[in-house]
PDB file of N, CA and C in Angstrom:
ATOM      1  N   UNK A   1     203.102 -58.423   9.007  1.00  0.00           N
ATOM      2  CA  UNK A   1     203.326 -58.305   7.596  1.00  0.00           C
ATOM      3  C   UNK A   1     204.788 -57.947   7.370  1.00  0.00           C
ATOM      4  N   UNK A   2     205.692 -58.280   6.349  1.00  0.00           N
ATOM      5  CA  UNK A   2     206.925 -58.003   5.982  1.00  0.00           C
ATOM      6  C   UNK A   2     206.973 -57.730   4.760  1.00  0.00           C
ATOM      7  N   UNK A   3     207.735 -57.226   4.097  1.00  0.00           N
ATOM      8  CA  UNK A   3     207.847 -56.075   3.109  1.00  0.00           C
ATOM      9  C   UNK A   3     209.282 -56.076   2.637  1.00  0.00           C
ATOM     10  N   UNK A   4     209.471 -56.753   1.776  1.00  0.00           N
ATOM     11  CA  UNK A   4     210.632 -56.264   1.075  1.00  0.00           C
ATOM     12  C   UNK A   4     211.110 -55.617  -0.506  1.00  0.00           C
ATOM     13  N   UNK A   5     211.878 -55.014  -0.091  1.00  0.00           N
ATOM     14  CA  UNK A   5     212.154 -54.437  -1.147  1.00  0.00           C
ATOM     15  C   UNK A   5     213.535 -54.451  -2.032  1.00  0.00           C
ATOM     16  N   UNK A   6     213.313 -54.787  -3.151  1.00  0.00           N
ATOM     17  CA  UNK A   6     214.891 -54.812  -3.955  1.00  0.00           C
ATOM     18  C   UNK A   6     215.360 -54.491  -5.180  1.00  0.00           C
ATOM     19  N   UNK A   7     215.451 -53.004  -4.945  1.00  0.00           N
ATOM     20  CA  UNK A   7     216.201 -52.080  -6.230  1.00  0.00           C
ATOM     21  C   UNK A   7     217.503 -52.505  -6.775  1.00  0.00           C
ATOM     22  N   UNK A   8     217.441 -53.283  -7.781  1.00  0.00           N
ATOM     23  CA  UNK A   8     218.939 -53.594  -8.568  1.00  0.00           C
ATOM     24  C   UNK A   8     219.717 -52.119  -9.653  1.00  0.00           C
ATOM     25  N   UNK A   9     220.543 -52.424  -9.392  1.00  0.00           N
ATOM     26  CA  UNK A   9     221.234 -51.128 -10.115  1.00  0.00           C
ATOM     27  C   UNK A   9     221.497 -51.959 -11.853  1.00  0.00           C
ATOM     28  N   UNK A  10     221.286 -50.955 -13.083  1.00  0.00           N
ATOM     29  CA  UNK A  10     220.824 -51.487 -14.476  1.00  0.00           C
ATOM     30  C   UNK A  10     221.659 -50.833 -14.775  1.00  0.00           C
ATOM     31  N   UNK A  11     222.260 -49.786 -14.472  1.00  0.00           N
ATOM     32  CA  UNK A  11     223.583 -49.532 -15.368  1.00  0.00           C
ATOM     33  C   UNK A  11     223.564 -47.704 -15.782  1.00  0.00           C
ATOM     34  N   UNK A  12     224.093 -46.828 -16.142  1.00  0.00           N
ATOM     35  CA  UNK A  12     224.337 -45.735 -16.667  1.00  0.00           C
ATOM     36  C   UNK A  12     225.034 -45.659 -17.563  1.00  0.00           C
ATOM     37  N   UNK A  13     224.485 -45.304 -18.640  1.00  0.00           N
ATOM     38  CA  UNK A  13     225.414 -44.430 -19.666  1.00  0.00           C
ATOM     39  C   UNK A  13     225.445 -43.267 -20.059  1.00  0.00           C
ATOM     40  N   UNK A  14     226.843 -42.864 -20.513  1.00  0.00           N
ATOM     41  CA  UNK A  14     226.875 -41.202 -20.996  1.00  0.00           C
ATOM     42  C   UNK A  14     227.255 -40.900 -22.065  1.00  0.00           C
ATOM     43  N   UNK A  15     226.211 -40.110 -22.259  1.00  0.00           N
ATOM     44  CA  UNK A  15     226.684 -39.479 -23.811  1.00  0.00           C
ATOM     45  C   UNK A  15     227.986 -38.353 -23.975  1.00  0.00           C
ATOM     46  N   UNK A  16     228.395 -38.236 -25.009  1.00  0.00           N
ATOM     47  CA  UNK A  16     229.273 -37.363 -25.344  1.00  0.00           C
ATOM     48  C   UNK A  16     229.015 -36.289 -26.952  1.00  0.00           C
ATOM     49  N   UNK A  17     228.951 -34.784 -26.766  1.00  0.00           N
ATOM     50  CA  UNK A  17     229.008 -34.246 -27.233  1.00  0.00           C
ATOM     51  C   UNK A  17     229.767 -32.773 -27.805  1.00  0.00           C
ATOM     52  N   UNK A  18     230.051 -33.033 -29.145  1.00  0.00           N
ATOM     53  CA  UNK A  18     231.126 -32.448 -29.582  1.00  0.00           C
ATOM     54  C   UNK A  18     232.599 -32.482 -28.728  1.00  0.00           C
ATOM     55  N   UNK A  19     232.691 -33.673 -28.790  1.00  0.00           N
ATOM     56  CA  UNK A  19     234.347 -34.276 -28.338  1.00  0.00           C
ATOM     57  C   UNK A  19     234.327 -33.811 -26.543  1.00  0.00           C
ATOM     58  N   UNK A  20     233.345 -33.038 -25.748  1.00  0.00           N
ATOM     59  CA  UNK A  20     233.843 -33.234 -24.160  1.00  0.00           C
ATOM     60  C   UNK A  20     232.131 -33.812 -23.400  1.00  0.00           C
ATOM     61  N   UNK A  21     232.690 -34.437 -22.213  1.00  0.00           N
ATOM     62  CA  UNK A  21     231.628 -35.320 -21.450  1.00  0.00           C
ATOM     63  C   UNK A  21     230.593 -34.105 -21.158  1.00  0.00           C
ATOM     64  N   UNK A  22     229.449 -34.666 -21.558  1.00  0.00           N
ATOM     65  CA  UNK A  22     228.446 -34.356 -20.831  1.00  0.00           C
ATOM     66  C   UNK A  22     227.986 -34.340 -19.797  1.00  0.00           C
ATOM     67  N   UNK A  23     227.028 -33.894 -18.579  1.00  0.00           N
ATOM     68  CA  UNK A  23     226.799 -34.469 -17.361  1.00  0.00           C
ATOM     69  C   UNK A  23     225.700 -35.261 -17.303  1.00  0.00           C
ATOM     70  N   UNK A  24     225.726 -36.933 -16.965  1.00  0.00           N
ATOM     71  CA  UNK A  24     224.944 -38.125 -17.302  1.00  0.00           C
ATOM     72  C   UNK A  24     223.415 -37.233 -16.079  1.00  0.00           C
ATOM     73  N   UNK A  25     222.332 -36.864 -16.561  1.00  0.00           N
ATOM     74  CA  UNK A  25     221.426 -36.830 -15.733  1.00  0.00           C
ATOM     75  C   UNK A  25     221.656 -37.637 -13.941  1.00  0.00           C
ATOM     76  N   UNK A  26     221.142 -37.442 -12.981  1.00  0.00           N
ATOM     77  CA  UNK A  26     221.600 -37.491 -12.104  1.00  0.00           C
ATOM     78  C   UNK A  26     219.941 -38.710 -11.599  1.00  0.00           C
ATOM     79  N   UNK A  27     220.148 -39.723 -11.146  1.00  0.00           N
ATOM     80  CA  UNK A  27     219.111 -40.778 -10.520  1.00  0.00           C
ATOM     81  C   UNK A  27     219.638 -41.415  -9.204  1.00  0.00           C
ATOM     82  N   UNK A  28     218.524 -41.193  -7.951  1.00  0.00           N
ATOM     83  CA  UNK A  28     218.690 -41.657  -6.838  1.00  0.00           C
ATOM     84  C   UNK A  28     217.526 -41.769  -6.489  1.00  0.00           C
ATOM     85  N   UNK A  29     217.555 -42.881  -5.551  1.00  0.00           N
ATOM     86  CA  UNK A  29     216.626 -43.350  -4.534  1.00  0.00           C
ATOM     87  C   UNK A  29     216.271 -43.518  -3.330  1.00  0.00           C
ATOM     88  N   UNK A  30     215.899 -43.477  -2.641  1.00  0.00           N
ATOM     89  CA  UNK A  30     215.940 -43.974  -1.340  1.00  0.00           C
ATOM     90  C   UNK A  30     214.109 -44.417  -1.019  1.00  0.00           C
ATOM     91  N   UNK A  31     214.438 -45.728   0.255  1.00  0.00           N
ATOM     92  CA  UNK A  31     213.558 -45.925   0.959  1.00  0.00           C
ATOM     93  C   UNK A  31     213.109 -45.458   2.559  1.00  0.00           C
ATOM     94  N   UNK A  32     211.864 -45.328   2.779  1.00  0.00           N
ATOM     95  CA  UNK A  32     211.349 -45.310   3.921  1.00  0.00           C
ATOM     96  C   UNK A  32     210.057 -46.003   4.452  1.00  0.00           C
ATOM     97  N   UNK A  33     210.801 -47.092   5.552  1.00  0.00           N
ATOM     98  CA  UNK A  33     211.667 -46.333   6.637  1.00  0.00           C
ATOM     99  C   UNK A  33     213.285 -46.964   6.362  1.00  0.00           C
ATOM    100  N   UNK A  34     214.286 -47.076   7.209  1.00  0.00           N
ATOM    101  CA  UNK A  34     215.341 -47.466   6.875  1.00  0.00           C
ATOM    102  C   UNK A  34     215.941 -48.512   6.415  1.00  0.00           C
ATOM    103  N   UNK A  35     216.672 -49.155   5.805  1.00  0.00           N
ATOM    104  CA  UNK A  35     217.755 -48.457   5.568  1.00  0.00           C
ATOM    105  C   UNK A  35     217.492 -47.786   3.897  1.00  0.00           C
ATOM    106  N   UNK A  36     218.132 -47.072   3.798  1.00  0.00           N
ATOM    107  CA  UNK A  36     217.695 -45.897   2.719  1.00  0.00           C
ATOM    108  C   UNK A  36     217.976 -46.439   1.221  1.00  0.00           C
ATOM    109  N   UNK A  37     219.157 -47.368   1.331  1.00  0.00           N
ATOM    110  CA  UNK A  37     219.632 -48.288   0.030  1.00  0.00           C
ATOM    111  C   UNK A  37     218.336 -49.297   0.301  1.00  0.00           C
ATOM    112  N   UNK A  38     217.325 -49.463   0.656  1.00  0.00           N
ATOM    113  CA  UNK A  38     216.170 -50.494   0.530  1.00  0.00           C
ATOM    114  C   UNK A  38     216.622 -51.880   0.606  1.00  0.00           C
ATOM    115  N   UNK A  39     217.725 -52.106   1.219  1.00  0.00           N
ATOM    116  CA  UNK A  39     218.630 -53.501   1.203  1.00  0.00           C
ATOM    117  C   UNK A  39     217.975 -54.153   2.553  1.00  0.00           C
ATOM    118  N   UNK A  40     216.465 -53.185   3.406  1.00  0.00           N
ATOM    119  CA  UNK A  40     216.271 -54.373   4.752  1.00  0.00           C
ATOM    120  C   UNK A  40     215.085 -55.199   4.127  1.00  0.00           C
ATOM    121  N   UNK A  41     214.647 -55.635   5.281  1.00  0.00           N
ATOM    122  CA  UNK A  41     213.599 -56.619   5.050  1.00  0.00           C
ATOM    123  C   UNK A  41     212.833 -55.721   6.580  1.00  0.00           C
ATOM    124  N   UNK A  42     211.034 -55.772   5.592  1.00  0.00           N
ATOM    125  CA  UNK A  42     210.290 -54.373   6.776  1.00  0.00           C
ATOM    126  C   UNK A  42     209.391 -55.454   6.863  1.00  0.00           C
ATOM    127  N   UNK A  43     208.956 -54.883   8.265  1.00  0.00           N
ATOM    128  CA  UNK A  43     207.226 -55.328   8.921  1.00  0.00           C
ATOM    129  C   UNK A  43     206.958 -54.195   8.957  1.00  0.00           C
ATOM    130  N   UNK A  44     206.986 -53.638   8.129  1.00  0.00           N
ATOM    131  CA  UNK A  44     205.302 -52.032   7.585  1.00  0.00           C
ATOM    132  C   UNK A  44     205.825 -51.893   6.842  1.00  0.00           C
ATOM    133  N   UNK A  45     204.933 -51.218   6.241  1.00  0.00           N
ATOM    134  CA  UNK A  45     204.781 -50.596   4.654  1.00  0.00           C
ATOM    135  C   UNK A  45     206.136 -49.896   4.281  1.00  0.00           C
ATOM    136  N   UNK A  46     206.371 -49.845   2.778  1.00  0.00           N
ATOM    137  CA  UNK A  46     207.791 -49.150   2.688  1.00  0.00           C
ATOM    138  C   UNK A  46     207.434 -47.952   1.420  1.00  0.00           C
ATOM    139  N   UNK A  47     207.751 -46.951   1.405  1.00  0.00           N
ATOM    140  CA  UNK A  47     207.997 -46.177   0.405  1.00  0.00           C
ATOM    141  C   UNK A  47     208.979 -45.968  -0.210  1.00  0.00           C
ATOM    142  N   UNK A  48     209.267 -45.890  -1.673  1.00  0.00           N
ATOM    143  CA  UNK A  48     210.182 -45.749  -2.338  1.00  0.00           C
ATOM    144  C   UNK A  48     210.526 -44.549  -3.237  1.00  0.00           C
ATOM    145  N   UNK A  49     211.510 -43.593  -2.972  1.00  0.00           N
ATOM    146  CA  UNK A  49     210.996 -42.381  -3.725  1.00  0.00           C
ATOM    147  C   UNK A  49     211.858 -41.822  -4.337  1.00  0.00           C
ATOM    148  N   UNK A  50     212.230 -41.704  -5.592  1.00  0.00           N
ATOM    149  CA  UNK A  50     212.798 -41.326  -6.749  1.00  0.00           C
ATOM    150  C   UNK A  50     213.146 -39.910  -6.742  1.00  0.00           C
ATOM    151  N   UNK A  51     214.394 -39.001  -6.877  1.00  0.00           N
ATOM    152  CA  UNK A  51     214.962 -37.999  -6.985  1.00  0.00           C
ATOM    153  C   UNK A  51     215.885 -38.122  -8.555  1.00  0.00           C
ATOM    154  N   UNK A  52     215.590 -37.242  -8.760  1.00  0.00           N
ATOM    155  CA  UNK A  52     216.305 -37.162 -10.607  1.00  0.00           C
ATOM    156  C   UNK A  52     216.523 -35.527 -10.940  1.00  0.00           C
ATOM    157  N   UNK A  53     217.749 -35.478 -11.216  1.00  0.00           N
ATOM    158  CA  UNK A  53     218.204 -34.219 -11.287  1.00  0.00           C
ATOM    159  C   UNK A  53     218.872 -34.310 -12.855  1.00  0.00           C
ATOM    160  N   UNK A  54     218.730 -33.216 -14.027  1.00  0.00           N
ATOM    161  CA  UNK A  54     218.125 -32.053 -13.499  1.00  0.00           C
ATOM    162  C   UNK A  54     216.292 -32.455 -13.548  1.00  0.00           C
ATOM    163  N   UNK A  55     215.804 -31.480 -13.321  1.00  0.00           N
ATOM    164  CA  UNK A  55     214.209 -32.065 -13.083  1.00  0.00           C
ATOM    165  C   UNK A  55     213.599 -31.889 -14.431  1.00  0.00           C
ATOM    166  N   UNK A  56     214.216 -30.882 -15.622  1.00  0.00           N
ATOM    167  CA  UNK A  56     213.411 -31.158 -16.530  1.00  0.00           C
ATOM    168  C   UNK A  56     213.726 -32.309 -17.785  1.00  0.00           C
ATOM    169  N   UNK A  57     214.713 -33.239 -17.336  1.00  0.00           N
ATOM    170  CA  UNK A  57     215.242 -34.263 -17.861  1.00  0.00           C
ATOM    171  C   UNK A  57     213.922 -35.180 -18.418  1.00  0.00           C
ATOM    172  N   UNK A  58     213.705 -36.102 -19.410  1.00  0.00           N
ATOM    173  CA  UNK A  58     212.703 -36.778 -19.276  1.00  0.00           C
ATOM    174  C   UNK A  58     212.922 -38.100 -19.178  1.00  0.00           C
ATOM    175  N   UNK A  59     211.590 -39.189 -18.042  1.00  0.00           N
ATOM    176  CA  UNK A  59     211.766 -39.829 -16.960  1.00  0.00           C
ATOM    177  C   UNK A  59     210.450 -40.910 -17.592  1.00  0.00           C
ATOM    178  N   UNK A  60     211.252 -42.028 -16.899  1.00  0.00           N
ATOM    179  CA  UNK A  60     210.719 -43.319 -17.257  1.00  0.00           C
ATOM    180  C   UNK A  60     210.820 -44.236 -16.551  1.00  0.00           C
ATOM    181  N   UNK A  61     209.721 -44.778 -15.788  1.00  0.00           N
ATOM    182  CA  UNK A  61     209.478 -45.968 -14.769  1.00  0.00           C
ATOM    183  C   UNK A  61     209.644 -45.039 -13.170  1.00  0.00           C
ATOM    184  N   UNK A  62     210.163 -43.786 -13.032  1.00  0.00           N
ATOM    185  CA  UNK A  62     210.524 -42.954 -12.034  1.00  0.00           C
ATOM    186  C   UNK A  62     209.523 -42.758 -10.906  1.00  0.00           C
ATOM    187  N   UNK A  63     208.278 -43.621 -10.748  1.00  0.00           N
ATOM    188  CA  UNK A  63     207.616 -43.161 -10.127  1.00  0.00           C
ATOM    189  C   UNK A  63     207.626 -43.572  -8.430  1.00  0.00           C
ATOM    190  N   UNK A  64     207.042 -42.553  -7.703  1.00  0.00           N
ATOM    191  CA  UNK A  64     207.247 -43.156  -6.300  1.00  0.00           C
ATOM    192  C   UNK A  64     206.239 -43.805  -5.855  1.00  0.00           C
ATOM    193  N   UNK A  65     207.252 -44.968  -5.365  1.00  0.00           N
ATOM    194  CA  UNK A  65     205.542 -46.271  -4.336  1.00  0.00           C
ATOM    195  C   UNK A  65     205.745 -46.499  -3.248  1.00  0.00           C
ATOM    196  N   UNK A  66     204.494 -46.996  -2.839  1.00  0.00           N
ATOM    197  CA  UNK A  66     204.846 -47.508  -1.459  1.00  0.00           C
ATOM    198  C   UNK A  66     204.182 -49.245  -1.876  1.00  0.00           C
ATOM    199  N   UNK A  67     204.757 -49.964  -0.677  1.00  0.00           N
ATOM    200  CA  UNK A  67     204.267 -51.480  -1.007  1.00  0.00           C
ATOM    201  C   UNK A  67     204.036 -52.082   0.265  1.00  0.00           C
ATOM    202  N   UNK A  68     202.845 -52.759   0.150  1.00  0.00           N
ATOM    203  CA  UNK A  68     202.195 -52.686   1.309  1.00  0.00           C
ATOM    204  C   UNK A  68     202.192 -54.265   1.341  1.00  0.00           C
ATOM    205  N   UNK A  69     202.864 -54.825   0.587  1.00  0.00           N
ATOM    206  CA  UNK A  69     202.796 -56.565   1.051  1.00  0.00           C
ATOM    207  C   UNK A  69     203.875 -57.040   0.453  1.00  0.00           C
ATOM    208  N   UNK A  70     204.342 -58.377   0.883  1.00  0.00           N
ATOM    209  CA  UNK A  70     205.729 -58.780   0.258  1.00  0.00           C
ATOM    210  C   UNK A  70     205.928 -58.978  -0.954  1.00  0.00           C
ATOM    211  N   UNK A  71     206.956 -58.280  -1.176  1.00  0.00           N
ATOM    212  CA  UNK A  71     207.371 -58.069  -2.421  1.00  0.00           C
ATOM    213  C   UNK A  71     209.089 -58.940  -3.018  1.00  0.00           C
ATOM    214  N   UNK A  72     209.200 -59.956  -2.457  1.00  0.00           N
ATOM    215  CA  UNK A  72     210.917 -60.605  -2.274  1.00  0.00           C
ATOM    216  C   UNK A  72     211.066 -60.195  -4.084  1.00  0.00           C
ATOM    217  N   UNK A  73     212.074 -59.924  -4.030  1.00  0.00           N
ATOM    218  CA  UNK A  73     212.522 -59.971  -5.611  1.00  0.00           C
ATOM    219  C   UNK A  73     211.985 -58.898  -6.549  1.00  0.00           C
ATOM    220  N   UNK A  74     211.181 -57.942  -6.301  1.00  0.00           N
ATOM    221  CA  UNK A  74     210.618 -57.103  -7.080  1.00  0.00           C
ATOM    222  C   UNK A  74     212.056 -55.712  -7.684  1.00  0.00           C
ATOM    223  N   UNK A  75     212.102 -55.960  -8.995  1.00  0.00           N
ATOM    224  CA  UNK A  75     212.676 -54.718  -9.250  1.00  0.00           C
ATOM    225  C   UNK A  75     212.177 -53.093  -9.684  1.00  0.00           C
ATOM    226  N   UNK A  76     212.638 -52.415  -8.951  1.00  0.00           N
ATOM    227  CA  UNK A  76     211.736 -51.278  -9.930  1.00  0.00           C
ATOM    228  C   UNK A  76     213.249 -50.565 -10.592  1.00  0.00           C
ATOM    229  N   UNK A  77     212.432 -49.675 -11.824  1.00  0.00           N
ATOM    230  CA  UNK A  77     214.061 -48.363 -12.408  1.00  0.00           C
ATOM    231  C   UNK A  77     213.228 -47.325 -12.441  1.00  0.00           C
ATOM    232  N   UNK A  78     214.290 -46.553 -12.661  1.00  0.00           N
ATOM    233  CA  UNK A  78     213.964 -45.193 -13.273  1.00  0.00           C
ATOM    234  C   UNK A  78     215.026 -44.980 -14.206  1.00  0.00           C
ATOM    235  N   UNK A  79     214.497 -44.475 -15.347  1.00  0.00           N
ATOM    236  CA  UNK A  79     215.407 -43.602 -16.658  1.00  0.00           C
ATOM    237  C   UNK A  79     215.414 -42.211 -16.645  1.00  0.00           C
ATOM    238  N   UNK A  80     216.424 -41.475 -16.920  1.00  0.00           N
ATOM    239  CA  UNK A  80     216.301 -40.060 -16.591  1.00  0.00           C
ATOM    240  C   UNK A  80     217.050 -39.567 -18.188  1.00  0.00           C
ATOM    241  N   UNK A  81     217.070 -39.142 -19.050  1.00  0.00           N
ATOM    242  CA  UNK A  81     217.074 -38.593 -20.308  1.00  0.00           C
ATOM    243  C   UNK A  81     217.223 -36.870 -20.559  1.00  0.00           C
ATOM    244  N   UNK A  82     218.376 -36.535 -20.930  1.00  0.00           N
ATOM    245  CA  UNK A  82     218.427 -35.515 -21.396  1.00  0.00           C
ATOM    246  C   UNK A  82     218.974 -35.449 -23.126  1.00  0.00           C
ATOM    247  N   UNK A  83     219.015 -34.069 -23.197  1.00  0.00           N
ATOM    248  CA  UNK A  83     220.032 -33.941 -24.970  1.00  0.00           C
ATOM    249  C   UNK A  83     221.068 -34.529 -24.930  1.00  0.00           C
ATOM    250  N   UNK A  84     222.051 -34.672 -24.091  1.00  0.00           N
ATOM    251  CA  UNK A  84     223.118 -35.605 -24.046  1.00  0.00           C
ATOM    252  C   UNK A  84     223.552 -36.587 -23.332  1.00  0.00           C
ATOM    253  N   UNK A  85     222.530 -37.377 -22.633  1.00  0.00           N
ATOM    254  CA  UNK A  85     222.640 -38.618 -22.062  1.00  0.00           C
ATOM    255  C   UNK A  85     222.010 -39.107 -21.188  1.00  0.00           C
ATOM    256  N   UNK A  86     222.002 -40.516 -20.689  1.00  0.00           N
ATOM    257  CA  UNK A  86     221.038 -41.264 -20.311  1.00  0.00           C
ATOM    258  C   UNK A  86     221.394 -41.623 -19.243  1.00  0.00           C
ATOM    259  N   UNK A  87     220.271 -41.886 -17.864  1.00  0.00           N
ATOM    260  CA  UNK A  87     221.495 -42.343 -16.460  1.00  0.00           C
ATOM    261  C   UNK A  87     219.978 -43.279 -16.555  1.00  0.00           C
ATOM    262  N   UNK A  88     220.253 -44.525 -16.282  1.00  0.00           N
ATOM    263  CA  UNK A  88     219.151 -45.933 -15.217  1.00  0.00           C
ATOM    264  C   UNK A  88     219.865 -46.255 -14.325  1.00  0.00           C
ATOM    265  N   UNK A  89     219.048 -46.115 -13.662  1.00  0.00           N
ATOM    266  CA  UNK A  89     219.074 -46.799 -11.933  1.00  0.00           C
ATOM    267  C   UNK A  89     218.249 -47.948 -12.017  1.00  0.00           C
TER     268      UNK A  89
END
């Protein structure tokens, strides 16, 4: 069985309040097993698992999977949302 996986990057934006930068919520990913940017192509199962800082930010599509059959082309995101700005992965 082979397994791939392919997280495209969608972009970040940051808000700004009262005239100085905010800090854009923080979104990362990684896969397992390697390579951690999810850029291989697997024969076993892969997990994908979402880190978003700060944690009480609120979160959209963020969830962690694993995928157990080929997947060529599949995108997943996560949105991470605070009072002053927005980060997608």
């Amino acid at each position: 069985m082979r397994v791939a996986v392919i997280v495209g990057v969608v972009g970040v934006l940051m808000g700004f309040s009262a005239g100085r930068a905010e800090a854009v919520p923080s979104v990362h990913f990684a896969c397992s097993p390697a390579p951690n940017d999810c850029s291989g192509w697997y024969r076993q199962n892969v997990t994908l698992d979402w880190t978003v800082l700060p944690s009480g930010a609120a979160v959209s599509g963020c969830q962690d999977k694993s995928f157990t059959t080929d997947t060529v082309g599949t995108r997943e995101f996560c949105r991470a949302q605070d009072a002053a700005a927005t980060g997608t992965v």
